[in-house]
N, C-alpha and C. Protein backbone atom coordinates (compact mmCIF):
# COMPACT_ATOMS: atom_id res chain seq x y z
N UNK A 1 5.04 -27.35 29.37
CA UNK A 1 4.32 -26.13 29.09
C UNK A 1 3.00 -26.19 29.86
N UNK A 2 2.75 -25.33 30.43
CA UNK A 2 1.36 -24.78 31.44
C UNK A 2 0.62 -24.71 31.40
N UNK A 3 -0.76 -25.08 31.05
CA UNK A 3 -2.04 -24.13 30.21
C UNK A 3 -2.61 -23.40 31.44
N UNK A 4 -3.02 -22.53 30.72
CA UNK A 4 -3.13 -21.04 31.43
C UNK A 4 -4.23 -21.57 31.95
N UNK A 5 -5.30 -21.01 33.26
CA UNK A 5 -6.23 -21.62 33.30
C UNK A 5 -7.17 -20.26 32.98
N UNK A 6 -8.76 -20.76 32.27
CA UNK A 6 -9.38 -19.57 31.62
C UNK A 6 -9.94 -18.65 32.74
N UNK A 7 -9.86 -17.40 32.44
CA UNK A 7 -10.56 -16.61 33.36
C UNK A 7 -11.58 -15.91 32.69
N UNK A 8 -12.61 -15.60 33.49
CA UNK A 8 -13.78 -14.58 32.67
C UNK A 8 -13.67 -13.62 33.84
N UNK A 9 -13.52 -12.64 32.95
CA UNK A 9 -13.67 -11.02 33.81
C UNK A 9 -14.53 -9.82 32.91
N UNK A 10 -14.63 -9.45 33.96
CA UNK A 10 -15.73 -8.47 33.57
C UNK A 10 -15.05 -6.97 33.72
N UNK A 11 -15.37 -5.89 32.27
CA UNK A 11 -15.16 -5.05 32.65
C UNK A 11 -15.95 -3.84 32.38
N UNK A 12 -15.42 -3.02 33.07
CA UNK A 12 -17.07 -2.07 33.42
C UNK A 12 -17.29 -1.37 32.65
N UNK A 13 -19.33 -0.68 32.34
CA UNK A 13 -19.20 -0.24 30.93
C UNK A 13 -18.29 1.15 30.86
N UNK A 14 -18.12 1.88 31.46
CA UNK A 14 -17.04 3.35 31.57
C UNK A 14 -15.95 2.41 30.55
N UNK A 15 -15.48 1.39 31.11
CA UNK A 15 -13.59 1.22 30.97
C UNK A 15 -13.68 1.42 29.41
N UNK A 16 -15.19 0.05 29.00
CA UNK A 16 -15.25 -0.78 27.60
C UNK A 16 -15.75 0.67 26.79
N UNK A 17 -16.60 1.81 27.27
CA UNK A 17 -16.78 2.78 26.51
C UNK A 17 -15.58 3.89 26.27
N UNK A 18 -14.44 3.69 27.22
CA UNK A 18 -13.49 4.73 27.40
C UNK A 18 -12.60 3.96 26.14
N UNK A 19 -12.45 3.08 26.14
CA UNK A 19 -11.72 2.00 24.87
C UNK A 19 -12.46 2.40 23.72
N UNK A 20 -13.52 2.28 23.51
CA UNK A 20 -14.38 2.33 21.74
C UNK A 20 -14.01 3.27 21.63
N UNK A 21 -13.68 4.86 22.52
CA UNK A 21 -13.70 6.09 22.13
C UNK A 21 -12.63 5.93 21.17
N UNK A 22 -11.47 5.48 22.22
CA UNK A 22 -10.08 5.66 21.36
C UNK A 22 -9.53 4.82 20.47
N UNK A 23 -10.42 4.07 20.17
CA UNK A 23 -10.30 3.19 18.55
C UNK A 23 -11.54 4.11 17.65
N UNK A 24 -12.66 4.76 18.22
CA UNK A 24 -13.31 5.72 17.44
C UNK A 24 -12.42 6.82 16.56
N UNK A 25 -11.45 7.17 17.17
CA UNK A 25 -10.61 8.14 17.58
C UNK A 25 -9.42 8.02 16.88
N UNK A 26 -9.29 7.12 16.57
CA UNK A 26 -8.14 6.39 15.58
C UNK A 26 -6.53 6.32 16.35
N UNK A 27 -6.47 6.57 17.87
CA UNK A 27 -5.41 6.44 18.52
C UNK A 27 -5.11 5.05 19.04
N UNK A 28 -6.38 3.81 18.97
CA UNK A 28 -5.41 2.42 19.46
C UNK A 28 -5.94 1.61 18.24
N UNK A 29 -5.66 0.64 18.41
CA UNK A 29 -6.36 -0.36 17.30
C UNK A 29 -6.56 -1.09 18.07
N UNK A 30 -8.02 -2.16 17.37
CA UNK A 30 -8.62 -3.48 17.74
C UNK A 30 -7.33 -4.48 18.61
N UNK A 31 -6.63 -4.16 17.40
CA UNK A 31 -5.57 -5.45 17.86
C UNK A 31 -4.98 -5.04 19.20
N UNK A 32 -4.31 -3.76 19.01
CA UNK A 32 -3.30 -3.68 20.30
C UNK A 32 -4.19 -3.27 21.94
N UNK A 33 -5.63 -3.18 21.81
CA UNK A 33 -6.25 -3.17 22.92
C UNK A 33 -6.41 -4.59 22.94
N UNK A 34 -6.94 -5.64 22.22
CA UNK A 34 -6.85 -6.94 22.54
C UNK A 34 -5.91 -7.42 23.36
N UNK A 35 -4.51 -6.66 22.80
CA UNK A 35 -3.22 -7.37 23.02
C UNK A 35 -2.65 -7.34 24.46
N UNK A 36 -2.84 -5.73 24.74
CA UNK A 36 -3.14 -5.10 26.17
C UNK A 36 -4.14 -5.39 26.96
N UNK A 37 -5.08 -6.12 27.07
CA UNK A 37 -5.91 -6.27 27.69
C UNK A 37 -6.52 -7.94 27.80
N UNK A 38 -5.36 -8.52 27.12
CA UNK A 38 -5.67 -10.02 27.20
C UNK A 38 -7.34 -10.25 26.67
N UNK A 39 -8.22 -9.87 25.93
CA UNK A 39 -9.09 -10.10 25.97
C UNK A 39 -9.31 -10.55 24.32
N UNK A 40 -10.43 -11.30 23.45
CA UNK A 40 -10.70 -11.30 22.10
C UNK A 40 -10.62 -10.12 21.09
N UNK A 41 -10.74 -10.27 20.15
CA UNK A 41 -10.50 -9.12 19.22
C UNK A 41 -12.13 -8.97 18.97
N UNK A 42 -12.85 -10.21 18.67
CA UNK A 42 -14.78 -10.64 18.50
C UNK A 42 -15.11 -9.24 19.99
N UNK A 43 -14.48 -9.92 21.18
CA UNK A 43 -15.03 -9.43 22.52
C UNK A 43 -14.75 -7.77 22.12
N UNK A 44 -13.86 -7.17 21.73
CA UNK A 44 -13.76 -5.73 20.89
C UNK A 44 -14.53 -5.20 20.08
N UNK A 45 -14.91 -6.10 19.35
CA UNK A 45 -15.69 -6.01 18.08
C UNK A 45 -17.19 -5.61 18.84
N UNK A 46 -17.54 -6.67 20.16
CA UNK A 46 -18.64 -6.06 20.48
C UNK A 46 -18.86 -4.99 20.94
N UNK A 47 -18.06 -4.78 21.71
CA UNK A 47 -18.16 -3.40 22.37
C UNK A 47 -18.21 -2.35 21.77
N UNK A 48 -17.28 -2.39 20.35
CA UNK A 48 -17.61 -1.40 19.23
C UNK A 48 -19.33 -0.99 18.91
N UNK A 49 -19.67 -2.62 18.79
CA UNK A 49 -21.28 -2.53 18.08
C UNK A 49 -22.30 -1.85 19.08
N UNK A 50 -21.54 -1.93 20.65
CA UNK A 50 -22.67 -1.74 21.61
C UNK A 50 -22.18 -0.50 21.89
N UNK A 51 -21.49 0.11 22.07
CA UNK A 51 -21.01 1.63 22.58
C UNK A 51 -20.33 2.36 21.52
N UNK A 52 -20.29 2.34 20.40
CA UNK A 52 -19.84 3.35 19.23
C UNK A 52 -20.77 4.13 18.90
N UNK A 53 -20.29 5.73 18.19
CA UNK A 53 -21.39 5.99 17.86
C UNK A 53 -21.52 6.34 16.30
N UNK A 54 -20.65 5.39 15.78
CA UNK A 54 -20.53 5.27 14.22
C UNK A 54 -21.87 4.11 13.87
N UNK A 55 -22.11 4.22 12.94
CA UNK A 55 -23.07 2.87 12.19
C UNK A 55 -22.35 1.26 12.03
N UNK A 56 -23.10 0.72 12.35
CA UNK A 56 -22.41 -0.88 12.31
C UNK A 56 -21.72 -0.83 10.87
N UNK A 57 -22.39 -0.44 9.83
CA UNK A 57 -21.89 -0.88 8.54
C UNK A 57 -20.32 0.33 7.99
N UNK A 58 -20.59 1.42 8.73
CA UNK A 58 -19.41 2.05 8.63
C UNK A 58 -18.47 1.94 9.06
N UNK A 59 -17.45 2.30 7.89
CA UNK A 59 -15.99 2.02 8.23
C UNK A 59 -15.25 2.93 8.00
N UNK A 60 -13.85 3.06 9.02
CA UNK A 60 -13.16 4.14 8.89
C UNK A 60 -11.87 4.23 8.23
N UNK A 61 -11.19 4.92 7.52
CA UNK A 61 -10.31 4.61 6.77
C UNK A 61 -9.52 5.85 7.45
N UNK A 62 -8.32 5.54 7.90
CA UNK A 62 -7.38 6.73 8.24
C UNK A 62 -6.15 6.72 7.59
N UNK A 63 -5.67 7.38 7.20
CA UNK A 63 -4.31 7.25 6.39
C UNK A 63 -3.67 8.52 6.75
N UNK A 64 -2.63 7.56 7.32
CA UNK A 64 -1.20 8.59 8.07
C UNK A 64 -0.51 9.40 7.37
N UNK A 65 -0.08 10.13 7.71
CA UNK A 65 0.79 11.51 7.02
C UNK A 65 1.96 10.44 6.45
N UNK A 66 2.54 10.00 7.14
CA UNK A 66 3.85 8.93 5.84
C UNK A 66 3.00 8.32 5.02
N UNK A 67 2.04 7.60 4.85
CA UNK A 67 1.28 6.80 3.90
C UNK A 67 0.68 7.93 2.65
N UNK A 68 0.52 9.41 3.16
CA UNK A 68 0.26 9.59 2.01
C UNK A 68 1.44 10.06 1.09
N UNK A 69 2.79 10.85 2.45
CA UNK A 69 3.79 11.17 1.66
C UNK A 69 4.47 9.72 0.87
N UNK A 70 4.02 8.40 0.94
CA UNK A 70 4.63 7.45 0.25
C UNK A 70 4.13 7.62 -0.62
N UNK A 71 2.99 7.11 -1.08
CA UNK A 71 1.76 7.38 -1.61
C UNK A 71 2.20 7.97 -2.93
N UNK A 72 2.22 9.77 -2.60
CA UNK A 72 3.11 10.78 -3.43
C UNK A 72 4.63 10.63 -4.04
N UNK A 73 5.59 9.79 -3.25
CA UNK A 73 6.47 8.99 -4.06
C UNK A 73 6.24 8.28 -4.72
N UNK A 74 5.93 7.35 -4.21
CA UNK A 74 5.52 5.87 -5.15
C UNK A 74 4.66 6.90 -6.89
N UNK A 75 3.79 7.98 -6.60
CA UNK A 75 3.59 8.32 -8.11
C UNK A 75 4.53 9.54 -9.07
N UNK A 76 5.61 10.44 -7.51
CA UNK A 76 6.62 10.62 -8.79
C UNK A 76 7.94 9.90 -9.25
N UNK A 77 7.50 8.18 -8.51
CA UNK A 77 8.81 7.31 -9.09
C UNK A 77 7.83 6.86 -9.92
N UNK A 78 6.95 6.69 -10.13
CA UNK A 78 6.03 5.90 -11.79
C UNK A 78 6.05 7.07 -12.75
N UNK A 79 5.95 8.69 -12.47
CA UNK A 79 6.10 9.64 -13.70
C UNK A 79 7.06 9.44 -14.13
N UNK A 80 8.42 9.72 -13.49
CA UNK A 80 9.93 9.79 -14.01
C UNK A 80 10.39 8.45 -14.75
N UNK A 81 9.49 7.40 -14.29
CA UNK A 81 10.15 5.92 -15.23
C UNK A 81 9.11 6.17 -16.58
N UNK A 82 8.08 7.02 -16.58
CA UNK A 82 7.47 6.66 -17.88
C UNK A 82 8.12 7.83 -18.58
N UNK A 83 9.03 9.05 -17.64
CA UNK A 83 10.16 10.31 -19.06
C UNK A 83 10.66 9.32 -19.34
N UNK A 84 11.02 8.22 -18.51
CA UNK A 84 12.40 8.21 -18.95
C UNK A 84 12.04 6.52 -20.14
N UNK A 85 11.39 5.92 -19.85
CA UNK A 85 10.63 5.65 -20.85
C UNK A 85 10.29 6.20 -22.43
N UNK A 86 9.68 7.15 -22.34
CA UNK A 86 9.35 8.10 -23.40
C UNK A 86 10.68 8.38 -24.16
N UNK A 87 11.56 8.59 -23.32
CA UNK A 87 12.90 9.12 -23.97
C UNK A 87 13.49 7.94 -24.39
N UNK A 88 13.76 7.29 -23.71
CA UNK A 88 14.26 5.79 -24.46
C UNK A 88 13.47 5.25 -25.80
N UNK A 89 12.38 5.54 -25.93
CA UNK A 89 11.71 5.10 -26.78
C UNK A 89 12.17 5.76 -28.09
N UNK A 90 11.99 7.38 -27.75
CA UNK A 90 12.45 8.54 -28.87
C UNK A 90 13.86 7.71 -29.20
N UNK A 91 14.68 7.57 -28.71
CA UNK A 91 16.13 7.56 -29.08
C UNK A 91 16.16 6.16 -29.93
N UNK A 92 14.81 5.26 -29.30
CA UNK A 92 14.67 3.79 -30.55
C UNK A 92 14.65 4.15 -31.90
N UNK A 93 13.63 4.85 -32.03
CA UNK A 93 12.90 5.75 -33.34
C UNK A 93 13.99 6.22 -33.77
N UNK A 94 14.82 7.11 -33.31
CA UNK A 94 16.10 7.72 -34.05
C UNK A 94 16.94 7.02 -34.70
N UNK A 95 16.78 6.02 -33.64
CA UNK A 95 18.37 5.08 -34.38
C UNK A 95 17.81 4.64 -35.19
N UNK A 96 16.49 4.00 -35.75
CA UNK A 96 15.88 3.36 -36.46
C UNK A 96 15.95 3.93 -37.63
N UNK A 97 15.50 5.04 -37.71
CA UNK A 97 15.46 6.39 -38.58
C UNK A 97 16.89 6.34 -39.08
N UNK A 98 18.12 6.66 -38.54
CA UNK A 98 19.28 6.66 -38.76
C UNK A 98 20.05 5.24 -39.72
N UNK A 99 19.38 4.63 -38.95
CA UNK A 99 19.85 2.94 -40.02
C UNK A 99 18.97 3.08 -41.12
N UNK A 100 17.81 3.31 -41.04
CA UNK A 100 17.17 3.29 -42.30
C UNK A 100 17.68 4.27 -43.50
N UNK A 101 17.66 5.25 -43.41
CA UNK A 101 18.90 6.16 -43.69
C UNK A 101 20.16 5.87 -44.20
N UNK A 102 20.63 5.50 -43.34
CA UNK A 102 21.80 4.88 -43.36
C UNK A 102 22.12 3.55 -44.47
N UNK A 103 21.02 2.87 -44.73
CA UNK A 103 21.21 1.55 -45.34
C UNK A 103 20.57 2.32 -47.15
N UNK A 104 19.66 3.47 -47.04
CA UNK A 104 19.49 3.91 -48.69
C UNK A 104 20.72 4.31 -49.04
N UNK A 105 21.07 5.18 -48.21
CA UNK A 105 22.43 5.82 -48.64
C UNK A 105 23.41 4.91 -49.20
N UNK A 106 23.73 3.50 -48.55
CA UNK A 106 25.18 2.83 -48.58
C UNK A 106 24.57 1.70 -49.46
N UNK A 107 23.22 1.56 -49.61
CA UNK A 107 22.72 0.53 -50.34
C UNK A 107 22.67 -1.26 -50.32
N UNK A 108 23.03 -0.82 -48.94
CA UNK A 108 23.43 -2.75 -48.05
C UNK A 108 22.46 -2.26 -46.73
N UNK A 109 22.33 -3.33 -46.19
CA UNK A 109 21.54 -3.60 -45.29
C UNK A 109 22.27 -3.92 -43.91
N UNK A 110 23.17 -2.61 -43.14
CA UNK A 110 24.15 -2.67 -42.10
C UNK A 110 23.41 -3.47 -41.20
N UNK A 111 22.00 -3.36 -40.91
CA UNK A 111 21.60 -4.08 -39.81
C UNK A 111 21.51 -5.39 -39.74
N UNK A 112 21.31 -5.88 -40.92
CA UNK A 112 21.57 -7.78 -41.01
C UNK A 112 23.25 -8.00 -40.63
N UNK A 113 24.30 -7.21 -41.12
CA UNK A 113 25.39 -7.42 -41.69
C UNK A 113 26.14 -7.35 -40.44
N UNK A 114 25.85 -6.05 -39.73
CA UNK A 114 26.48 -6.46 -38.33
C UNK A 114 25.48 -6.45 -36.98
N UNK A 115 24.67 -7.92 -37.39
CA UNK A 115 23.93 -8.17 -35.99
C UNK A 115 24.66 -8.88 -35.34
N UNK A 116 24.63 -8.40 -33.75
CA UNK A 116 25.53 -9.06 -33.25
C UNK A 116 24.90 -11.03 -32.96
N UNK A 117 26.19 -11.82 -32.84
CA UNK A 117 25.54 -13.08 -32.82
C UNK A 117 25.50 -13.46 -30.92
N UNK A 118 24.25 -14.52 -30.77
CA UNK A 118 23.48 -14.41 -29.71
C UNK A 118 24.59 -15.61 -28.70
C-alpha cells in the first residue's frame, strides 16, 4: 500500500466563497464538499467562519419534505396504536365487568376455576 504523498493547495477566495454559498444554501454539505474536493472538513469549517454571512454561533436546521412527511407518519402510527390501545383496554373493563357479573350471578368464582394453567 502507497502513502499518498501530502499536498498543500491553495484555493482561491471566489472558489472557497462560491462553496460557503452553497452549503449557506443548504444544496451541498460540509461532508460531501470535503469529499469532492479532497480537502478537511476543519479546512470547511474555516471558510464557513471567514466567508459566511450567517453568525459563527448560528445554526441551520433544514428539514426535507420526506423528513417531515415521516415525521407526520411516525405521529399518525403513535395516534392509531393509542385507539387501538384505548379500545383494547375498554374491552378489558368489559370482560371484567362481565365475570364479575357473571361470578354474583352463578355464585362461584369462574375466574379461579377455569384459569388456564401456565
Amino acid at each position: 500500500m502507497k502513502k499518498r504523498k501530502h499536498q498543500n493547495r491553495r484555493f482561491s477566495e471566489a472558489f472557497r466563497k462560491e462553496k460557503v454559498k452553497l452549503i449557506d444554501e443548504g444544496k451541498v454539505t460540509i461532508r460531501e464538499i470535503s469529499k469532492l474536493y479532497e480537502v478537511s472538513q476543519t479546512a470547511v469549517y474555516n471558510w464557513i467562519y471567514k466567508f459566511s454571512t450567517r453568525k459563527r454561533d448560528e445554526r441551520i436546521v433544514i428539514e426535507k419534505i420526506s423528513e417531515s412527511r415521516k415525521t407526520e407518519e411516525l405521529f399518525k402510527k403513535v395516534r392509531d396504536l393509542e385507539q387501538a390501545l384505548g379500545r383494547k383496554q375498554m374491552e378489558v373493563e368489559y370482560f371484567k365487568e362481565v365475570i364479575k357479573i357473571t361470578n354474583e350471578s352463578l355464585g362461584e368464582d369462574i375466574e379461579k376455576k377455569h384459569k388456564p394453567k401456565q
